[in-house]
PDB file of N, CA and C in Angstrom:
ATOM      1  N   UNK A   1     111.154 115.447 124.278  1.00  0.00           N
ATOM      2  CA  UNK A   1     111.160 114.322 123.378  1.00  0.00           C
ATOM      3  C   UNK A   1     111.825 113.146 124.090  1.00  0.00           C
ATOM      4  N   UNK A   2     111.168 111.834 123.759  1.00  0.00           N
ATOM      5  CA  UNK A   2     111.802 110.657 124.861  1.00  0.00           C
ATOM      6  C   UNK A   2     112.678 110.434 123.934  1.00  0.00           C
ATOM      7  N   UNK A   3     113.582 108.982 124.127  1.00  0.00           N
ATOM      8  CA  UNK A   3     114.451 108.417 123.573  1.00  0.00           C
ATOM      9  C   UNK A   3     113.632 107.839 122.532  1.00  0.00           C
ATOM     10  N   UNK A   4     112.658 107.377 121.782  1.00  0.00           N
ATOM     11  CA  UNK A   4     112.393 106.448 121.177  1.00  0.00           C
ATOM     12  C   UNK A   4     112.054 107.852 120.183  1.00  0.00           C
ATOM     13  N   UNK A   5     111.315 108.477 120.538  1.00  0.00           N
ATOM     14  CA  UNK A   5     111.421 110.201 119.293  1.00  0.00           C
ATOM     15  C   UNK A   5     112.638 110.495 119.316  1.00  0.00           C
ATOM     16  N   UNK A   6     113.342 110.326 119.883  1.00  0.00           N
ATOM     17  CA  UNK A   6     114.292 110.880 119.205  1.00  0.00           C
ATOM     18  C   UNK A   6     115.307 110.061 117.581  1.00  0.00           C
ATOM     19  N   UNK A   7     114.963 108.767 118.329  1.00  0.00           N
ATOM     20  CA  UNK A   7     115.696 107.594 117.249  1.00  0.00           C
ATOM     21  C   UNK A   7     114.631 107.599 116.269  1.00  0.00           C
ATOM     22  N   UNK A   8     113.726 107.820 116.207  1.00  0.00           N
ATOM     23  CA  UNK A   8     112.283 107.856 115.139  1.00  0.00           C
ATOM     24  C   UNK A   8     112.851 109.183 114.306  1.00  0.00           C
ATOM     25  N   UNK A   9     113.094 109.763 115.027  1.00  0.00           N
ATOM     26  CA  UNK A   9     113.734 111.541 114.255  1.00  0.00           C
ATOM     27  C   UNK A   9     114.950 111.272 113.545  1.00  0.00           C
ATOM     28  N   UNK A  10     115.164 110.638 113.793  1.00  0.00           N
ATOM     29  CA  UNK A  10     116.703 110.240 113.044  1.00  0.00           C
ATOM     30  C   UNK A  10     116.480 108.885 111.924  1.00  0.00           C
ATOM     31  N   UNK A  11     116.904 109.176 110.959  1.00  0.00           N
ATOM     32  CA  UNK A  11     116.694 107.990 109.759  1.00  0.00           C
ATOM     33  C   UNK A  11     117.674 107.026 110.026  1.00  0.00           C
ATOM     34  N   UNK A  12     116.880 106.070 109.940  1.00  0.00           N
ATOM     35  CA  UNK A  12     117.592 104.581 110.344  1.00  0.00           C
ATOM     36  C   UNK A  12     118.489 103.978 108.908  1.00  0.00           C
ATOM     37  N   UNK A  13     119.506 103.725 108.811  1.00  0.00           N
ATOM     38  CA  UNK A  13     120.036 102.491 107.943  1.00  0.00           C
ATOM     39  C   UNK A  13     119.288 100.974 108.224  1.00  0.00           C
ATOM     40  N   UNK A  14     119.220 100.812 106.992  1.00  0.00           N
ATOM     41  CA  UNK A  14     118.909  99.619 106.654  1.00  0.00           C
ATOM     42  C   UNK A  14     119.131  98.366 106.296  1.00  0.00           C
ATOM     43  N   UNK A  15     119.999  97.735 106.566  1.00  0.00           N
ATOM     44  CA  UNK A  15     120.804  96.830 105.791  1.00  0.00           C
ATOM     45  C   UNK A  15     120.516  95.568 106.332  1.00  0.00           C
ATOM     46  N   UNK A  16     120.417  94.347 104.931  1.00  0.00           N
ATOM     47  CA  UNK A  16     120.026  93.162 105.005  1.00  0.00           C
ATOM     48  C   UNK A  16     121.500  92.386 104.426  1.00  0.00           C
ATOM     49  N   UNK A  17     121.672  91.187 105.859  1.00  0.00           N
ATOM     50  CA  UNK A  17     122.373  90.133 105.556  1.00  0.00           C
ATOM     51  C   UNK A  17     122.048  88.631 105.499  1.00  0.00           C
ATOM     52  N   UNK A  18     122.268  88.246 104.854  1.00  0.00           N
ATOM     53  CA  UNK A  18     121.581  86.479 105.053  1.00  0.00           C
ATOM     54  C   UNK A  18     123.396  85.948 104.980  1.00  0.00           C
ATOM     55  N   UNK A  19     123.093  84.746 105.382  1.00  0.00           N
ATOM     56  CA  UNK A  19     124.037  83.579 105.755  1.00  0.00           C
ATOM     57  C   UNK A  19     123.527  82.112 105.270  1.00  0.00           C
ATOM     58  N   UNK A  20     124.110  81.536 104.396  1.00  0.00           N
ATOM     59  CA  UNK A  20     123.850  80.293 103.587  1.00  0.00           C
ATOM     60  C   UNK A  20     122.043  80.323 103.256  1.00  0.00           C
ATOM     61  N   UNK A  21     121.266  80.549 103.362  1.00  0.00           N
ATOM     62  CA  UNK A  21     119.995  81.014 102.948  1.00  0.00           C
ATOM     63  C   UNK A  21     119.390  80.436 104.401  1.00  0.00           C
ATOM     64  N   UNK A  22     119.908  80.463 105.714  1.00  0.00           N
ATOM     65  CA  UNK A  22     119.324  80.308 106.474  1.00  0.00           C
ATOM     66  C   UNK A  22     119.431  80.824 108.153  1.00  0.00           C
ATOM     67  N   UNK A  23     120.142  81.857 107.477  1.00  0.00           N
ATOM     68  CA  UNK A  23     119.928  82.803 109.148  1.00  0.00           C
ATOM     69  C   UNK A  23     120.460  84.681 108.022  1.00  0.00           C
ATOM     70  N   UNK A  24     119.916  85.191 108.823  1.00  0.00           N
ATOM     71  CA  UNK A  24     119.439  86.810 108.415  1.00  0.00           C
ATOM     72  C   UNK A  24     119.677  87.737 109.057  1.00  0.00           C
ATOM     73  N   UNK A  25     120.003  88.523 109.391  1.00  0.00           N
ATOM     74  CA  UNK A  25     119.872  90.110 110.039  1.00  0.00           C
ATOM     75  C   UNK A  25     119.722  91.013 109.477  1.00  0.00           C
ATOM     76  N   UNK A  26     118.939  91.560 109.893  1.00  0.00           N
ATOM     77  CA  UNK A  26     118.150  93.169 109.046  1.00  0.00           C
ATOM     78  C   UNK A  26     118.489  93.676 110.301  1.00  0.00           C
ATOM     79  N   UNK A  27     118.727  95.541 109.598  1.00  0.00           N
ATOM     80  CA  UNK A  27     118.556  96.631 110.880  1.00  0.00           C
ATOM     81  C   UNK A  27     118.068  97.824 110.163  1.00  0.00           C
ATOM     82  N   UNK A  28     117.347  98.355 110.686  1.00  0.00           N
ATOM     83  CA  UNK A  28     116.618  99.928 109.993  1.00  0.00           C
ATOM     84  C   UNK A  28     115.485  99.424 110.137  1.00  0.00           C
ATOM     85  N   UNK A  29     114.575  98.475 110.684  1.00  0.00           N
ATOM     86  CA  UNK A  29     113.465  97.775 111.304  1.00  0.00           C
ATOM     87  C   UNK A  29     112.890  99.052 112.188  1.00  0.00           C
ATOM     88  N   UNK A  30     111.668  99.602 111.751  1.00  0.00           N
ATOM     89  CA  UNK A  30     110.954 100.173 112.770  1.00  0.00           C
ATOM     90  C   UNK A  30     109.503  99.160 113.194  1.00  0.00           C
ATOM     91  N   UNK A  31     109.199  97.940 112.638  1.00  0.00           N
ATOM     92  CA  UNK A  31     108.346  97.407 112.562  1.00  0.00           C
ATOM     93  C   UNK A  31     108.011  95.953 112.049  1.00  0.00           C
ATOM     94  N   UNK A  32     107.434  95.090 112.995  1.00  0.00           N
ATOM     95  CA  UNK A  32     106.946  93.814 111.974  1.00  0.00           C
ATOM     96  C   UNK A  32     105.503  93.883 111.983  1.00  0.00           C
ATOM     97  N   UNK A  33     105.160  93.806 111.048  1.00  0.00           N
ATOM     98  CA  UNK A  33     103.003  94.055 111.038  1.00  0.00           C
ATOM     99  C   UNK A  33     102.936  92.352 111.307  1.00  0.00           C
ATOM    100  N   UNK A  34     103.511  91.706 110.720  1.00  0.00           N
ATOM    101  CA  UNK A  34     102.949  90.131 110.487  1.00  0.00           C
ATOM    102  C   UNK A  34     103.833  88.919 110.578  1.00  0.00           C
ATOM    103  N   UNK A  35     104.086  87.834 111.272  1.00  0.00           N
ATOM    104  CA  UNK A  35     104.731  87.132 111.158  1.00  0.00           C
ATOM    105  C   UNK A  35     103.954  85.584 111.328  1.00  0.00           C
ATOM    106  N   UNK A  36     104.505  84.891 110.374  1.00  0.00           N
ATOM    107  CA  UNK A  36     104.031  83.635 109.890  1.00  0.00           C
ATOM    108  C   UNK A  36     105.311  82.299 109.907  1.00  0.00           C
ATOM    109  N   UNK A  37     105.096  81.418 109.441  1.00  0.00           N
ATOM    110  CA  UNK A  37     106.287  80.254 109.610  1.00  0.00           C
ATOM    111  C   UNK A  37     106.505  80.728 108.048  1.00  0.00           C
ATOM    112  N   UNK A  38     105.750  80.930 107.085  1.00  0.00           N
ATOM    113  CA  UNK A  38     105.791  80.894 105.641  1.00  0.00           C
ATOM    114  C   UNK A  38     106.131  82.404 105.305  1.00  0.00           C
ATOM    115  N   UNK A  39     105.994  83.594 106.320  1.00  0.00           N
ATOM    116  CA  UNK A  39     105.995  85.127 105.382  1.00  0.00           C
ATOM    117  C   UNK A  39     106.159  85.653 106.474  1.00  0.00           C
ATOM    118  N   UNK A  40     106.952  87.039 106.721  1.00  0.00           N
ATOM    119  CA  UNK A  40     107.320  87.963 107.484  1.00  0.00           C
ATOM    120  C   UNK A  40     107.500  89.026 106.975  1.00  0.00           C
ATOM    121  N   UNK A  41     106.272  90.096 107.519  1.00  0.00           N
ATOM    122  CA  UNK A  41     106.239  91.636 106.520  1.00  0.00           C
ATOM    123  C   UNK A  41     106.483  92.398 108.009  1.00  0.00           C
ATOM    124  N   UNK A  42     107.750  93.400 107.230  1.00  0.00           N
ATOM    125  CA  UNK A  42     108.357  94.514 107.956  1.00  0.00           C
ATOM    126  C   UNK A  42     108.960  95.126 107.529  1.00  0.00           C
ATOM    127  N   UNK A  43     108.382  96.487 108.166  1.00  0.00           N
ATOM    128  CA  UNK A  43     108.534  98.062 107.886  1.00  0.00           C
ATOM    129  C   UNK A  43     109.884  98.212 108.255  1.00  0.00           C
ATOM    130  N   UNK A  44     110.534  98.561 107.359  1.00  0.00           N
ATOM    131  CA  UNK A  44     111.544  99.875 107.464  1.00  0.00           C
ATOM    132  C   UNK A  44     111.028 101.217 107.218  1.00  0.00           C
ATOM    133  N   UNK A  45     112.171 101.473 107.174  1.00  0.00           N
ATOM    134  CA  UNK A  45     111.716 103.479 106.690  1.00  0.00           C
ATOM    135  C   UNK A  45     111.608 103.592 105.406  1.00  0.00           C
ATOM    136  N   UNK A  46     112.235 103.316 104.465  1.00  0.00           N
ATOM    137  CA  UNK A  46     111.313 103.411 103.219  1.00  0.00           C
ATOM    138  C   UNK A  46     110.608 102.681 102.315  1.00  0.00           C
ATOM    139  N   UNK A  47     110.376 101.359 103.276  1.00  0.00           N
ATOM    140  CA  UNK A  47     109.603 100.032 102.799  1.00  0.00           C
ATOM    141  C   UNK A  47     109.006  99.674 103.100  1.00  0.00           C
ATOM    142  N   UNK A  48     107.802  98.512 103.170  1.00  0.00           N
ATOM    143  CA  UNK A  48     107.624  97.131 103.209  1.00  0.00           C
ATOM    144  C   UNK A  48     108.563  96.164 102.991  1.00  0.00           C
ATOM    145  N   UNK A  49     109.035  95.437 103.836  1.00  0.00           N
ATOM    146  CA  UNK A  49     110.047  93.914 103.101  1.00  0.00           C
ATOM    147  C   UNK A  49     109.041  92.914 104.098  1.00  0.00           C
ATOM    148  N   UNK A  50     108.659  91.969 102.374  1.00  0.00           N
ATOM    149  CA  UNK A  50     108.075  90.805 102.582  1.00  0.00           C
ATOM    150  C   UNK A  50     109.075  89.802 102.475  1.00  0.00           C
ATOM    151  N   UNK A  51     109.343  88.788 103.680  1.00  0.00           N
ATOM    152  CA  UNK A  51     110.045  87.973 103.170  1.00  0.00           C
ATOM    153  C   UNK A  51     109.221  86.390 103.622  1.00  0.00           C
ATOM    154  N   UNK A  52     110.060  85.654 102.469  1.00  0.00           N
ATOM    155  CA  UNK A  52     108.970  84.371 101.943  1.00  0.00           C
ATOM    156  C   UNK A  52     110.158  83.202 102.361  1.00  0.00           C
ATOM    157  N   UNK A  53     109.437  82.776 102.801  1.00  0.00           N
ATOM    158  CA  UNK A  53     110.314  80.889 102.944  1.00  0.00           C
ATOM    159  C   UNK A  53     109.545  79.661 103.647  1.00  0.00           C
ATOM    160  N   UNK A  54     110.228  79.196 104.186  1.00  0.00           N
ATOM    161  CA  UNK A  54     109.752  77.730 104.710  1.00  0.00           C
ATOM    162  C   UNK A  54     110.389  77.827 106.352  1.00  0.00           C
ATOM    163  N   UNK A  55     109.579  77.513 107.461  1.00  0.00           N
ATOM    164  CA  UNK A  55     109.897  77.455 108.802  1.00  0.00           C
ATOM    165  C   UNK A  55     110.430  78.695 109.212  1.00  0.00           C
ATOM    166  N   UNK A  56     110.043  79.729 108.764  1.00  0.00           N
ATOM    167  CA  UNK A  56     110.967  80.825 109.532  1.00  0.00           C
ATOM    168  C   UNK A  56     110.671  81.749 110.837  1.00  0.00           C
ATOM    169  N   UNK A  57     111.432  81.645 111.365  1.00  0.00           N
ATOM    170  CA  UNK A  57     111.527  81.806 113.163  1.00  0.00           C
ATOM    171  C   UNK A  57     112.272  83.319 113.276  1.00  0.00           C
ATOM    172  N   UNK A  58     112.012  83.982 113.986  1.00  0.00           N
ATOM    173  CA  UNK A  58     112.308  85.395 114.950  1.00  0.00           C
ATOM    174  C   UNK A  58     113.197  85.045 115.864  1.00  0.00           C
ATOM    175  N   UNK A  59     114.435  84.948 115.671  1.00  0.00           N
ATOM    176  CA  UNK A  59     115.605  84.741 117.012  1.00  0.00           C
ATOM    177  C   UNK A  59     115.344  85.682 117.590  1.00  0.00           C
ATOM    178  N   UNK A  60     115.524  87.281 117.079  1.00  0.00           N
ATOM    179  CA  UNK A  60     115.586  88.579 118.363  1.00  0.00           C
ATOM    180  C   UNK A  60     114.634  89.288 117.632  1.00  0.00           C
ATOM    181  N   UNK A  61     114.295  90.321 118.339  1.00  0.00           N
ATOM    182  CA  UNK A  61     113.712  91.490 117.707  1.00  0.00           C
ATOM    183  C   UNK A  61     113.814  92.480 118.596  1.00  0.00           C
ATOM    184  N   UNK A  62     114.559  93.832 118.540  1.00  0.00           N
ATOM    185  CA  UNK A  62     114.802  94.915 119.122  1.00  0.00           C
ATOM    186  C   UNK A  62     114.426  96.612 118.493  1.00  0.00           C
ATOM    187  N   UNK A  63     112.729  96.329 118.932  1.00  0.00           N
ATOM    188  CA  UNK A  63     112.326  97.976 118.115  1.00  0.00           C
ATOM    189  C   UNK A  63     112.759  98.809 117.918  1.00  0.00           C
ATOM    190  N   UNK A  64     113.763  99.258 119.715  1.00  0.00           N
ATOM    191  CA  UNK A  64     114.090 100.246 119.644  1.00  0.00           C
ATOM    192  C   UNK A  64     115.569 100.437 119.227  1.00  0.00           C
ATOM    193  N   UNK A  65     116.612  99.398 118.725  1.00  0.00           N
ATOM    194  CA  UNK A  65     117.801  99.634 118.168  1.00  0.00           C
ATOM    195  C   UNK A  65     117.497  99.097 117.020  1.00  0.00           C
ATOM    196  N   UNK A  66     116.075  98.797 116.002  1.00  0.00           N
ATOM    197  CA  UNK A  66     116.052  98.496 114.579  1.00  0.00           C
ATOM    198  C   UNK A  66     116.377  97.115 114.387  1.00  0.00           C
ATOM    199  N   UNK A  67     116.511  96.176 115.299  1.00  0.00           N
ATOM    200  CA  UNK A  67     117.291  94.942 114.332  1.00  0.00           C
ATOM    201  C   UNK A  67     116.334  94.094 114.432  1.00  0.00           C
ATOM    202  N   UNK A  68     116.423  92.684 113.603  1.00  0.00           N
ATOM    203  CA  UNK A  68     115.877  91.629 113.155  1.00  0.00           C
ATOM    204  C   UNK A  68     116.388  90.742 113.122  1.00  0.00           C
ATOM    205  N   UNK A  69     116.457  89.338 113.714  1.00  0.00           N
ATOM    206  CA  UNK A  69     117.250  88.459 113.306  1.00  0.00           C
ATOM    207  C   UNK A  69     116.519  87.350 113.273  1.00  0.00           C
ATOM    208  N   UNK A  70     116.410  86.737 111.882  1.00  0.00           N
ATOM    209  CA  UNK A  70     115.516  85.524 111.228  1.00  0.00           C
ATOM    210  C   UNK A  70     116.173  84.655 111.209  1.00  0.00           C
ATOM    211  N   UNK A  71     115.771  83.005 111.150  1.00  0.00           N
ATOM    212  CA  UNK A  71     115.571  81.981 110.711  1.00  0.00           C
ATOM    213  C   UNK A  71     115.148  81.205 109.543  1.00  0.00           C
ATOM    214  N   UNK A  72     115.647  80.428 109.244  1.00  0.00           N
ATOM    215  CA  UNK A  72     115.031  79.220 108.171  1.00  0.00           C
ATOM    216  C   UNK A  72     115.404  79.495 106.949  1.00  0.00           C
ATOM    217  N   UNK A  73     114.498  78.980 105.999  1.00  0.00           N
ATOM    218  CA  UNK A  73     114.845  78.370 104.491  1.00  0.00           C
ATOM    219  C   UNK A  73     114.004  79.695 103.734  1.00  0.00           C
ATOM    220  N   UNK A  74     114.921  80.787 103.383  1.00  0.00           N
ATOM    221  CA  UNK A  74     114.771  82.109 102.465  1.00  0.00           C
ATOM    222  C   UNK A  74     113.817  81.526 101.271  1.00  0.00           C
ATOM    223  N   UNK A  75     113.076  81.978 100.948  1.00  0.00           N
ATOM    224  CA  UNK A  75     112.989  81.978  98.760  1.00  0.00           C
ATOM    225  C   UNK A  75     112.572  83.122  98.762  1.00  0.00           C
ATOM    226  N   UNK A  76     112.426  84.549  99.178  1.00  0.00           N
ATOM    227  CA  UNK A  76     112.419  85.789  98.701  1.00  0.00           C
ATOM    228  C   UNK A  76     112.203  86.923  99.549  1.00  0.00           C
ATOM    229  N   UNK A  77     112.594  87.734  99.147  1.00  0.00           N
ATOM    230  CA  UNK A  77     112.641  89.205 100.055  1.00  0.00           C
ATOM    231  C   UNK A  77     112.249  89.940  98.716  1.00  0.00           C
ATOM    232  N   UNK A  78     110.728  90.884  99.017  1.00  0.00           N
ATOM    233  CA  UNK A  78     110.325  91.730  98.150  1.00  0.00           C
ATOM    234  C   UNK A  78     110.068  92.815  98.880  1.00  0.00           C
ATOM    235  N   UNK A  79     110.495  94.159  98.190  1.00  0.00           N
ATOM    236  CA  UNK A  79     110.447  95.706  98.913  1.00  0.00           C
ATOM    237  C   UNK A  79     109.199  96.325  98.191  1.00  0.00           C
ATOM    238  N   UNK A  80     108.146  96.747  98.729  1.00  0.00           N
ATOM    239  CA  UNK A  80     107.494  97.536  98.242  1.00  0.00           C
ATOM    240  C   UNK A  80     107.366  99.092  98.718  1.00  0.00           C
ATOM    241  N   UNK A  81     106.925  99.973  98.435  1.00  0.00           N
ATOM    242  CA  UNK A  81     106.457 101.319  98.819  1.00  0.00           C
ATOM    243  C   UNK A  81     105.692 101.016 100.033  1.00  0.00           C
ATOM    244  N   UNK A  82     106.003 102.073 100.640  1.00  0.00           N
ATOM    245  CA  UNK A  82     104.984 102.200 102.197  1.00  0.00           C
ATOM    246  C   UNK A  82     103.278 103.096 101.705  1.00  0.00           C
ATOM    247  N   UNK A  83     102.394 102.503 101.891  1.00  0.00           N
ATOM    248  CA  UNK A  83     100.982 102.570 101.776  1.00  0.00           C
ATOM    249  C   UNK A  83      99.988 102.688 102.781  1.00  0.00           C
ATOM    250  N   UNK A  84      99.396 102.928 103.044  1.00  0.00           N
ATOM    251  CA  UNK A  84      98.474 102.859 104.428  1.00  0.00           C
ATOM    252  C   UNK A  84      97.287 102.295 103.985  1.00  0.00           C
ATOM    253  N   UNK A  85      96.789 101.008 105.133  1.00  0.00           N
ATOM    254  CA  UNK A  85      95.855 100.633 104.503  1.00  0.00           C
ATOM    255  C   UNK A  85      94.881 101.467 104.058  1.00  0.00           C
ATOM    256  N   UNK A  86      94.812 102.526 104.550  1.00  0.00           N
ATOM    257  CA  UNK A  86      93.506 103.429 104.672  1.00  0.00           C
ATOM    258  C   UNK A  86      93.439 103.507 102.570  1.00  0.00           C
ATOM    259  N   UNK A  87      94.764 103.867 102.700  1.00  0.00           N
ATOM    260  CA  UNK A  87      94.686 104.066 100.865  1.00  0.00           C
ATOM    261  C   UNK A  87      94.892 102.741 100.111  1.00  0.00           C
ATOM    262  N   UNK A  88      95.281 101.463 100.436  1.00  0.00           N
ATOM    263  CA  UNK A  88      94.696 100.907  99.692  1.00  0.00           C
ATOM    264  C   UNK A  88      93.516 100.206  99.766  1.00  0.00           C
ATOM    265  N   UNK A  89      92.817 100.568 100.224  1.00  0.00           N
ATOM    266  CA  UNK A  89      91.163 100.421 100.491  1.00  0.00           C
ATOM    267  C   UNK A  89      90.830 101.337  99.244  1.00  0.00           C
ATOM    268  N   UNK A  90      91.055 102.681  99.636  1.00  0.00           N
ATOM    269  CA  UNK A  90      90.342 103.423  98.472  1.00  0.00           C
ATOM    270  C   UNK A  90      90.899 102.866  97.474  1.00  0.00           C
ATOM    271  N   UNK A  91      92.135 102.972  96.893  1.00  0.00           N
ATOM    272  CA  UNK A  91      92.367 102.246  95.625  1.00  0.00           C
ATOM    273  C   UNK A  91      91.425 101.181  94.940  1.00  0.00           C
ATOM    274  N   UNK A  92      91.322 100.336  95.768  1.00  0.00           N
ATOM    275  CA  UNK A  92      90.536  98.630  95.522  1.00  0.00           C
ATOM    276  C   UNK A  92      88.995  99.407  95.400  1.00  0.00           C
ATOM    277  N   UNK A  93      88.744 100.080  96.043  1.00  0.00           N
ATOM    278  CA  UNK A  93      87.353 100.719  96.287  1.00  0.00           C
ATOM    279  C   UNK A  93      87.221 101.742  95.108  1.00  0.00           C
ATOM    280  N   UNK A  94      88.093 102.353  94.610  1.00  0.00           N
ATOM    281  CA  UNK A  94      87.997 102.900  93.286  1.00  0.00           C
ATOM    282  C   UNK A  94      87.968 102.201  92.096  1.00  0.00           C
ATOM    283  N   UNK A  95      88.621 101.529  91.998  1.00  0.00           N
ATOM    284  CA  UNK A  95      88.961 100.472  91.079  1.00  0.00           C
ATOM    285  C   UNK A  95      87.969  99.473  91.086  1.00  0.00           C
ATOM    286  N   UNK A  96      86.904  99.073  91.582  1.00  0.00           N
ATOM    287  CA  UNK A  96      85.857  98.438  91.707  1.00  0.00           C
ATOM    288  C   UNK A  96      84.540  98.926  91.013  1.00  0.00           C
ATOM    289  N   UNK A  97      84.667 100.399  91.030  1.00  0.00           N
ATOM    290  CA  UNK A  97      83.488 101.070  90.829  1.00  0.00           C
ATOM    291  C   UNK A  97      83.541 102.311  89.733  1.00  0.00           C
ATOM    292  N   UNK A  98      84.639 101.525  88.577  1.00  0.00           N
ATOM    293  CA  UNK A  98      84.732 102.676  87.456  1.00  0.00           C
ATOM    294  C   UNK A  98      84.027 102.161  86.624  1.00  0.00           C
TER     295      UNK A  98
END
């Protein structure tokens, strides 16, 4: 097992800090799928966190020690359940055709 299975084998903490609503650090980051000036979606281990604002910038990003460190003008951080697109395709694809 390399080093990066092994930290994958091990459950990450997670913890989110912001500073006046305009600088951030997250850690328990195994992932960013998407990053935008307006939205930044990333995986933790038992989430999705979408977060929403105005100008927001990626100072660091370090996969393999989990951390995150954002920029700019916050208006929301939303956690959802982890999903695979594969299933919400079928969902939408079920739900289309009842």
């Amino acid at each position: 097992m390399d080093a990066r299975q092994v930290a994958n084998a091990k459950k990450m903490s997670h913890d989110l800090q912001m500073k006046n609503r305009h600088e951030c650090q997250i850690t328990g980051v195994q992932d960013v799928r998407s990053y935008e000036p307006k939205e930044v979606v990333v995986i933790t281990e038992d989430s999705i966190l979408t977060i929403k604002g105005e100008n927001l910038h990626v100072n660091r990003l370090s996969i393999e020690q989990g951390e995150l460190d954002l920029e700019g003008t916050f208006q929301s951080f939303v956690y959802t359940k982890h999903t695979t697109l594969a299933q919400k395709g079928e969902n939408l694809l079920s739900r289309m055709f009842r």
